[in-house]
N, C-alpha and C. Protein backbone atom coordinates (compact mmCIF):
# COMPACT_ATOMS: atom_id res chain seq x y z
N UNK A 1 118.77 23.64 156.01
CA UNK A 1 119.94 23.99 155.23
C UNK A 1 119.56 24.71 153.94
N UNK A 2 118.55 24.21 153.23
CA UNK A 2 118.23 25.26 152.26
C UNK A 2 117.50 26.33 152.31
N UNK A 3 117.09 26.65 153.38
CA UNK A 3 116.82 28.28 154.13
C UNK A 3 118.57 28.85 153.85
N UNK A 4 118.87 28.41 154.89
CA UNK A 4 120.65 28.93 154.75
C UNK A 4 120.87 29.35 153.63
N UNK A 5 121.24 28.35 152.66
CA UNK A 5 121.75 28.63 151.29
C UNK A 5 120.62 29.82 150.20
N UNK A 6 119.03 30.05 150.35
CA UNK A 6 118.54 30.63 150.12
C UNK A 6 119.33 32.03 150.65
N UNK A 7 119.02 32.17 151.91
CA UNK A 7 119.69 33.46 152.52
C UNK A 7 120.74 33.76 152.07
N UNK A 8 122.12 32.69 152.12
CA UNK A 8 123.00 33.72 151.49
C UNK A 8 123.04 33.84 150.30
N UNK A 9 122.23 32.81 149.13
CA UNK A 9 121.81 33.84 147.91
C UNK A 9 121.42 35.00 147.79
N UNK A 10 120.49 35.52 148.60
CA UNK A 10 120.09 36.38 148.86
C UNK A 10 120.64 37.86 149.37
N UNK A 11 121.53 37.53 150.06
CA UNK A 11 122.65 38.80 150.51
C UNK A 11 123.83 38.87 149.74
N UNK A 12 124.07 37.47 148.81
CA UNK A 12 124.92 37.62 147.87
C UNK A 12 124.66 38.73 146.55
N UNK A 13 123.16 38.37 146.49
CA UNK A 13 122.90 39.29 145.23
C UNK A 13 122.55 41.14 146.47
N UNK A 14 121.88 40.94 147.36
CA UNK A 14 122.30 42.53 147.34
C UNK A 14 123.64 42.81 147.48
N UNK A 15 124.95 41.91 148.08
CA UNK A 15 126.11 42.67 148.08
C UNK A 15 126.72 42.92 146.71
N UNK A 16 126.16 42.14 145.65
CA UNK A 16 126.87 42.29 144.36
C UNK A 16 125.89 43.20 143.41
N UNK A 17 124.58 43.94 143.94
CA UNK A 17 124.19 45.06 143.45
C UNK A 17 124.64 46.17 144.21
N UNK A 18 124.75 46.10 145.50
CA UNK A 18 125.88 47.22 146.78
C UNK A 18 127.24 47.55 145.53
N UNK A 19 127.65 46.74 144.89
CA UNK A 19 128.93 46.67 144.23
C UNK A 19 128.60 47.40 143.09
N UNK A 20 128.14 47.16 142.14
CA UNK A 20 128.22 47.81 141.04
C UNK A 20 126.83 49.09 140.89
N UNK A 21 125.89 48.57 141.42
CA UNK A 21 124.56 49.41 141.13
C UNK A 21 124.72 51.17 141.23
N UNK A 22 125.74 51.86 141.73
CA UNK A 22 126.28 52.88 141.45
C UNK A 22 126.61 53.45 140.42
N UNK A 23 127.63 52.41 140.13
CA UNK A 23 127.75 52.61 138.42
C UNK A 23 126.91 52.54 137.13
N UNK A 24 125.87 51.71 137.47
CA UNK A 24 124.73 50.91 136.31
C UNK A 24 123.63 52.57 136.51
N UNK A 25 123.49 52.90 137.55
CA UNK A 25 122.27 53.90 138.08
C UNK A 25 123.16 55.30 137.59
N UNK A 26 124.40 55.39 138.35
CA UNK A 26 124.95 56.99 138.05
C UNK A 26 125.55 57.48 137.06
N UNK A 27 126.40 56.25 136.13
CA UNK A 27 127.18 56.59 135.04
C UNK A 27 126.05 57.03 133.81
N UNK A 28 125.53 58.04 134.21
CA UNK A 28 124.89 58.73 132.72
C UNK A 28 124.54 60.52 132.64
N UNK A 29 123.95 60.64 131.88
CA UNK A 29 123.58 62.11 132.02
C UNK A 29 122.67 62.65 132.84
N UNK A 30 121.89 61.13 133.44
CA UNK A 30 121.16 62.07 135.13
C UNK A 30 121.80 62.52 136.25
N UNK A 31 122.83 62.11 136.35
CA UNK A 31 123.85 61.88 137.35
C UNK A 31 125.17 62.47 136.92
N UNK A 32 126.54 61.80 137.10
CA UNK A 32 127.98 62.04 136.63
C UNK A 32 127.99 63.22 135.59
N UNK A 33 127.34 62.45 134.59
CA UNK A 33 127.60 63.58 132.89
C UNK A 33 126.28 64.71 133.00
N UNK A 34 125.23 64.98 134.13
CA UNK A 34 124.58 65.62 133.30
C UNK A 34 125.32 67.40 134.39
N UNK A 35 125.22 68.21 132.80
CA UNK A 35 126.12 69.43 132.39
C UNK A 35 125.59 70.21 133.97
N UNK A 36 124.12 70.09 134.60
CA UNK A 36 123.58 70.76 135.32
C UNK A 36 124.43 70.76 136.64
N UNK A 37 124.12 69.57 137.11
CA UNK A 37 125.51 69.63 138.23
C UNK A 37 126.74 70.12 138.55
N UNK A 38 126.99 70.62 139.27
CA UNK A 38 128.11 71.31 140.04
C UNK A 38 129.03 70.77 140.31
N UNK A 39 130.41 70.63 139.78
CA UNK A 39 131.65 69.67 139.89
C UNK A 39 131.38 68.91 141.34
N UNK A 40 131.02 69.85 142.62
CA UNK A 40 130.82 69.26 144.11
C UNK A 40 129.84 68.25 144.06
N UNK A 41 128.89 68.35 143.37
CA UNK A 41 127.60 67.49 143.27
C UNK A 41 128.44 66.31 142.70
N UNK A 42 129.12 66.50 141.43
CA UNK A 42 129.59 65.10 140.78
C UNK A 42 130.18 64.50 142.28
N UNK A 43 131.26 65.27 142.71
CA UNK A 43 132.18 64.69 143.55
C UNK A 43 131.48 63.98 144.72
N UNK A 44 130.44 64.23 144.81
CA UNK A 44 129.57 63.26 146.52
C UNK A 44 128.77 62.31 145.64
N UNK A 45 128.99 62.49 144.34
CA UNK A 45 128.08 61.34 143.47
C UNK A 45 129.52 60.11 143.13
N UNK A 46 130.38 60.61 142.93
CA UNK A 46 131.29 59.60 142.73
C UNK A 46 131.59 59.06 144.05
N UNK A 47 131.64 59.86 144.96
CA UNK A 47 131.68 59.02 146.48
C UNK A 47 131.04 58.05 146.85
N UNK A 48 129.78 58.33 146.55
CA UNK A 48 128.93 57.33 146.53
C UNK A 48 129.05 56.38 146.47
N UNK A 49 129.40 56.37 144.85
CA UNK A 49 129.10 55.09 144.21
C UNK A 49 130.68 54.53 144.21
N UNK A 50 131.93 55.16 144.88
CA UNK A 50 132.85 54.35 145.72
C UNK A 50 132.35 53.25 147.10
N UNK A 51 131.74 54.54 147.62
CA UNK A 51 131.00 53.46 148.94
C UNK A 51 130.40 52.56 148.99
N UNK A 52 129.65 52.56 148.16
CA UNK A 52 128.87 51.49 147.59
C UNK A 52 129.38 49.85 146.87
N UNK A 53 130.29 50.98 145.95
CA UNK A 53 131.19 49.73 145.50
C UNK A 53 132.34 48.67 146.68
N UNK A 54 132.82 49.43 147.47
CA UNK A 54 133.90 48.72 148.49
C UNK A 54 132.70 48.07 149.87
N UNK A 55 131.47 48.89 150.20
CA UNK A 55 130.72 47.93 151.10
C UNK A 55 130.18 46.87 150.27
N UNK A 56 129.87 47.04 149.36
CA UNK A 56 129.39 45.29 148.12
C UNK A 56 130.67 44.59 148.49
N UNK A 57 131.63 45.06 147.86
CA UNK A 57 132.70 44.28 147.58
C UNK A 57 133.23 43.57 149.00
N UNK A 58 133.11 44.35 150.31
CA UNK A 58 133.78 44.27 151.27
C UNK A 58 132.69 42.88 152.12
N UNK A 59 131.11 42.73 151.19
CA UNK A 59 130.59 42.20 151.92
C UNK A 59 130.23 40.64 150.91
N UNK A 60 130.82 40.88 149.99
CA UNK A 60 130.62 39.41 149.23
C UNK A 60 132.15 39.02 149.38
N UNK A 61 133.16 39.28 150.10
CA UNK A 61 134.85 38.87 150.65
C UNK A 61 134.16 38.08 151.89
N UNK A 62 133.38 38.60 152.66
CA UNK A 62 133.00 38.27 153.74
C UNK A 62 131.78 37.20 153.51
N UNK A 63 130.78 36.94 153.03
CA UNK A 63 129.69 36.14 153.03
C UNK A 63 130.44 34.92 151.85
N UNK A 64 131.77 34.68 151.73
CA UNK A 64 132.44 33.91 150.78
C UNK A 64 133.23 33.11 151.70
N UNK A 65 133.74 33.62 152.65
CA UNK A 65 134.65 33.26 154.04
C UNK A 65 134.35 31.61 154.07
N UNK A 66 135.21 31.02 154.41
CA UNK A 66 135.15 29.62 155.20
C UNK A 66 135.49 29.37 156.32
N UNK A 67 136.73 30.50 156.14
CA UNK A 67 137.41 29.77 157.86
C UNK A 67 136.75 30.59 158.72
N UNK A 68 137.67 31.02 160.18
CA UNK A 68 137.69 31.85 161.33
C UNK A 68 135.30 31.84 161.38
N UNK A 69 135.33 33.06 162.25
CA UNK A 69 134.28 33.10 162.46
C UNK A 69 133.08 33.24 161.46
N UNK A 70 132.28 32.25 161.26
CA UNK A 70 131.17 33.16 159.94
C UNK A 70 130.33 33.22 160.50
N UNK A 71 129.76 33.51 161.59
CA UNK A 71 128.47 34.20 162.16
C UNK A 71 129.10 35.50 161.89
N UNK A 72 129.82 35.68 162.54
CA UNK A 72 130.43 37.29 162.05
C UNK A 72 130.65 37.40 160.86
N UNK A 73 130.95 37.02 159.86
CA UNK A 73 131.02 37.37 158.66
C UNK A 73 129.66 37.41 158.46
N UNK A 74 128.74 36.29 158.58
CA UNK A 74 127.53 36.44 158.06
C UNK A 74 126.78 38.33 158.61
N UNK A 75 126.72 38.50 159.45
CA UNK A 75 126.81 39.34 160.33
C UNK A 75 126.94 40.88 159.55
N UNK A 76 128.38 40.87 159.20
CA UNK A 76 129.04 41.77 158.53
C UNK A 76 128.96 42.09 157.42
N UNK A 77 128.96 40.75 156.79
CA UNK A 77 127.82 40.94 155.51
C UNK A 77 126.71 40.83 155.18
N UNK A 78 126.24 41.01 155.58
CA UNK A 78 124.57 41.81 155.83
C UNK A 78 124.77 43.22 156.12
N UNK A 79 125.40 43.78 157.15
CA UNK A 79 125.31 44.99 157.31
C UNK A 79 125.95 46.42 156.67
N UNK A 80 127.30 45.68 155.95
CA UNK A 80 127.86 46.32 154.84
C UNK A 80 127.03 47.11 153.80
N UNK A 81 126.00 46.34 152.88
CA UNK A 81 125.18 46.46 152.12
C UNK A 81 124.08 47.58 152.48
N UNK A 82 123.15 46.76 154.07
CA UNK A 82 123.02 47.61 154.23
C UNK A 82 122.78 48.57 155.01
N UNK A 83 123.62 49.12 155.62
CA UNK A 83 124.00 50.50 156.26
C UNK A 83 123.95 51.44 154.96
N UNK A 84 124.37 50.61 153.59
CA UNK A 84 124.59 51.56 152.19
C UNK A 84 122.97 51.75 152.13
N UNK A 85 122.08 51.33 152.37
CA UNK A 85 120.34 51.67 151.63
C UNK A 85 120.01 52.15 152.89
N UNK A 86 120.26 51.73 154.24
CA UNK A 86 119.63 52.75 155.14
C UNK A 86 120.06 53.89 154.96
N UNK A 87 121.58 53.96 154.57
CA UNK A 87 121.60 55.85 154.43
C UNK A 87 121.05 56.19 153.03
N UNK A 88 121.18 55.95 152.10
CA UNK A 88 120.27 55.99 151.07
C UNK A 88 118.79 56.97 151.18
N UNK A 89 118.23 55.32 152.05
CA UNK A 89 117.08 55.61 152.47
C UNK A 89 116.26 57.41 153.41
N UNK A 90 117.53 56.74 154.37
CA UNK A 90 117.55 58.08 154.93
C UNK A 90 118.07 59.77 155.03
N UNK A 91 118.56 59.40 153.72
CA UNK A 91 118.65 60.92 153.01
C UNK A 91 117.71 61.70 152.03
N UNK A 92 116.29 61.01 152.54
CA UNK A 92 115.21 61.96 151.73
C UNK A 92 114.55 62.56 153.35
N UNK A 93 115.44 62.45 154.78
CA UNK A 93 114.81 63.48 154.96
C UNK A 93 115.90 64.74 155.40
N UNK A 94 116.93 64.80 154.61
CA UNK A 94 117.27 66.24 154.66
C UNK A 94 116.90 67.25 153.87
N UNK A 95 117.34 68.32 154.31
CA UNK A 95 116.74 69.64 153.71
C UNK A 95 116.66 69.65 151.97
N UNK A 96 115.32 69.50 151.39
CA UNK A 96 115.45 69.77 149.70
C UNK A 96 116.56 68.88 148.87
N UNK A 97 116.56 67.50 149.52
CA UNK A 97 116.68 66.31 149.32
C UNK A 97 115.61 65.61 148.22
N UNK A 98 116.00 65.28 147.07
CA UNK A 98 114.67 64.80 146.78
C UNK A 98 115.22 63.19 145.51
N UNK A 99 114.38 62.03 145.30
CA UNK A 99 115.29 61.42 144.22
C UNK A 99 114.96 62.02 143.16
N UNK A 100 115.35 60.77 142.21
CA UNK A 100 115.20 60.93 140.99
C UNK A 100 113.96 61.67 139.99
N UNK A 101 113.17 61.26 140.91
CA UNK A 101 111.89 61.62 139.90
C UNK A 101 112.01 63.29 140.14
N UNK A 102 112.79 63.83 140.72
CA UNK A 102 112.09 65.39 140.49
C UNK A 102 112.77 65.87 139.68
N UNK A 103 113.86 65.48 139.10
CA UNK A 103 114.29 65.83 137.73
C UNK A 103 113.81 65.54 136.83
N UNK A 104 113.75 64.23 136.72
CA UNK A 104 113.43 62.74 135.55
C UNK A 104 112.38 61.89 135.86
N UNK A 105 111.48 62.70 136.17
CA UNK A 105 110.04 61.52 136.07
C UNK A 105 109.56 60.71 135.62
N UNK A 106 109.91 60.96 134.38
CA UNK A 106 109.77 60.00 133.57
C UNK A 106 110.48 58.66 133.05
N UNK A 107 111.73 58.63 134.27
CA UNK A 107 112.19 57.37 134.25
C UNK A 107 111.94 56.82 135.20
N UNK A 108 111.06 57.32 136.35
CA UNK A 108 110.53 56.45 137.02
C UNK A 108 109.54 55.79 137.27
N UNK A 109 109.76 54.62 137.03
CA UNK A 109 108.42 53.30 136.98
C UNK A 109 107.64 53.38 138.27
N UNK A 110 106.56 53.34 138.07
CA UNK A 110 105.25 53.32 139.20
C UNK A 110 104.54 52.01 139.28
N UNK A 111 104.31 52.05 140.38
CA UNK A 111 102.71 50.92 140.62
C UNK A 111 101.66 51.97 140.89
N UNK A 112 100.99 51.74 140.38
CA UNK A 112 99.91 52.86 141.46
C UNK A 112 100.14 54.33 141.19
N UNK A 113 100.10 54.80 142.42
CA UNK A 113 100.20 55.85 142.78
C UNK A 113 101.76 56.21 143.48
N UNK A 114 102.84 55.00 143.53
CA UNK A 114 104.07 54.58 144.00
C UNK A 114 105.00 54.60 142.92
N UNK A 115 105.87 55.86 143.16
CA UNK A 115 106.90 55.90 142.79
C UNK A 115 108.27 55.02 143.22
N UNK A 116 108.67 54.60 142.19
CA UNK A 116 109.14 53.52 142.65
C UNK A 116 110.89 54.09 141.96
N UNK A 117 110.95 54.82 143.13
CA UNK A 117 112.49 55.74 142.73
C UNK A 117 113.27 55.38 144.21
N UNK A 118 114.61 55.55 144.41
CA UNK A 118 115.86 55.38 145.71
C UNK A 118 114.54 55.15 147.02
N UNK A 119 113.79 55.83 147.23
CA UNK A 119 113.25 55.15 148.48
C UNK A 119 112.79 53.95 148.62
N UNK A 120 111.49 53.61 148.12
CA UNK A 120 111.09 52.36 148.11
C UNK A 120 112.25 51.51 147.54
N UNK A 121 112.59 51.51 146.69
CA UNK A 121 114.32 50.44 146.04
C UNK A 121 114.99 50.39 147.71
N UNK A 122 115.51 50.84 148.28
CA UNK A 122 116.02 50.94 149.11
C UNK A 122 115.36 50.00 150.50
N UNK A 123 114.07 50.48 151.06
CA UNK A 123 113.57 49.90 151.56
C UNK A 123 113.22 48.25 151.37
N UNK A 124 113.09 47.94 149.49
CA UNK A 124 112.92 46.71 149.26
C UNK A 124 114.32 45.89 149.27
N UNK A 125 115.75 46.66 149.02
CA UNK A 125 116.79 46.21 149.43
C UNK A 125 117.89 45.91 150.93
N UNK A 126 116.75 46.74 151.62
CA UNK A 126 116.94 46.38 153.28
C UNK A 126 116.08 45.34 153.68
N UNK A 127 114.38 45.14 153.28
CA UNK A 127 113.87 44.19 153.54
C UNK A 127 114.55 42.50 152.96
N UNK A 128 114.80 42.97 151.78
CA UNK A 128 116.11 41.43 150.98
C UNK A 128 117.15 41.01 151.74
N UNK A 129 117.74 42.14 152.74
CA UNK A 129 118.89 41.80 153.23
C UNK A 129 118.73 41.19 154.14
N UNK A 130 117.56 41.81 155.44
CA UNK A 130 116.96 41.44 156.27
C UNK A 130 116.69 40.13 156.32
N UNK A 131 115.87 39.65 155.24
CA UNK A 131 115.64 38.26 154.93
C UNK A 131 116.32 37.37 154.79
N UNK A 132 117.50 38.30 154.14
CA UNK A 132 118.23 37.27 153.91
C UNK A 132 119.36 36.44 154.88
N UNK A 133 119.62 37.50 155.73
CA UNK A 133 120.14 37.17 157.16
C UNK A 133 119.54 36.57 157.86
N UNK A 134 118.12 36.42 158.19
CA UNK A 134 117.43 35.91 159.00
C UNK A 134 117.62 34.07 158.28
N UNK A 135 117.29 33.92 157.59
CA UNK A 135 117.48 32.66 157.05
C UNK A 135 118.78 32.32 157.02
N UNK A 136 119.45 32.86 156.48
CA UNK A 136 121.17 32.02 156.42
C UNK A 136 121.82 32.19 157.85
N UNK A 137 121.66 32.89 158.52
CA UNK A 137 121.62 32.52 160.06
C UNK A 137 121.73 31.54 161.37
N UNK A 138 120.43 31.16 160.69
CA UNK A 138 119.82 29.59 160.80
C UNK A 138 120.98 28.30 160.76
N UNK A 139 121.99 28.70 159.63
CA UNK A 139 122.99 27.93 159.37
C UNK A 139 124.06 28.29 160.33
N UNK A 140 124.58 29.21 160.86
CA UNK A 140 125.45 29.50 161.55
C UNK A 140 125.05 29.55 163.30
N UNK A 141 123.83 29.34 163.74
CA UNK A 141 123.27 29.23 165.17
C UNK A 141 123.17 27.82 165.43
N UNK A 142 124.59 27.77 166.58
CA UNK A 142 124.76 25.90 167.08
C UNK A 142 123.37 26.01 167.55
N UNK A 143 123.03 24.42 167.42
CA UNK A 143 121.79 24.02 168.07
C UNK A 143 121.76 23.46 169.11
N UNK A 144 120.60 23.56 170.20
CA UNK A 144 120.73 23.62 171.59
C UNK A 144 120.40 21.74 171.90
């Protein structure tokens, strides 16, 4: 049981960074306000961080649930979140796609030789989710 409750701590906090982390990351002059961007650019940047905000939101309604089914909720919330970092993720490989650091390098924190900009974040927020489903799971699989 406290695997369970670990796990859905765990998908609780990525659905409630799914929720706002749009806003905390885009509302500034790298993003929204900066003059360089192209009204169209703002506009798939505010999309975004709509999508982002209603799959968080849509997935901490759901990992909150009591009644009807919560394997499916559990389920659903997990995948809300993230389907949001796999596409994330997987939009550094379209054409001249690139994150943060090729503007603003210098706000991005490294280990190493690891830039630690939307890809890896992403990847470490699918592996959290991952985890975190796998454990709270546990709570919702009758036992044989």
């Amino acid at each position: 049981m406290k695997n369970a409750a670990t796990g859905r701590w765990l998908l609780t906090g990525v659905a409630a960074f799914t929720t706002v982390g749009g806003f905390l990351m885009d509302w500034n002059k790298t993003h929204l306000f900066n003059p360089r961007w192209t009204p169209h650019a703002k506009f798939h940047d505010a999309m975004t961080i709509l999508l982002g905000s209603m799959l968080g939101a849509g997935s901490l309604y759901l990992l909150q649930k009591k009644d009807g089914d919560r394997a499916l909720h559990l389920k659903m919330g997990a995948l809300l979140p993230a389907s949001f970092f796999l596409a994330q993720a997987g939009s550094f490989a379209f054409p001249g796609a690139k994150g943060m650091d090729a503007e603003f390098p210098e706000k991005i924190p490294t280990v190493g030789k690891l830039k630690l900009n939307e890809g890896p974040f992403s990847l470490l927020m699918l592996a959290t989710a991952g985890l975190g489903y796998w454990l709270a799971q546990k709570e919702d699989t009758p036992k044989a």
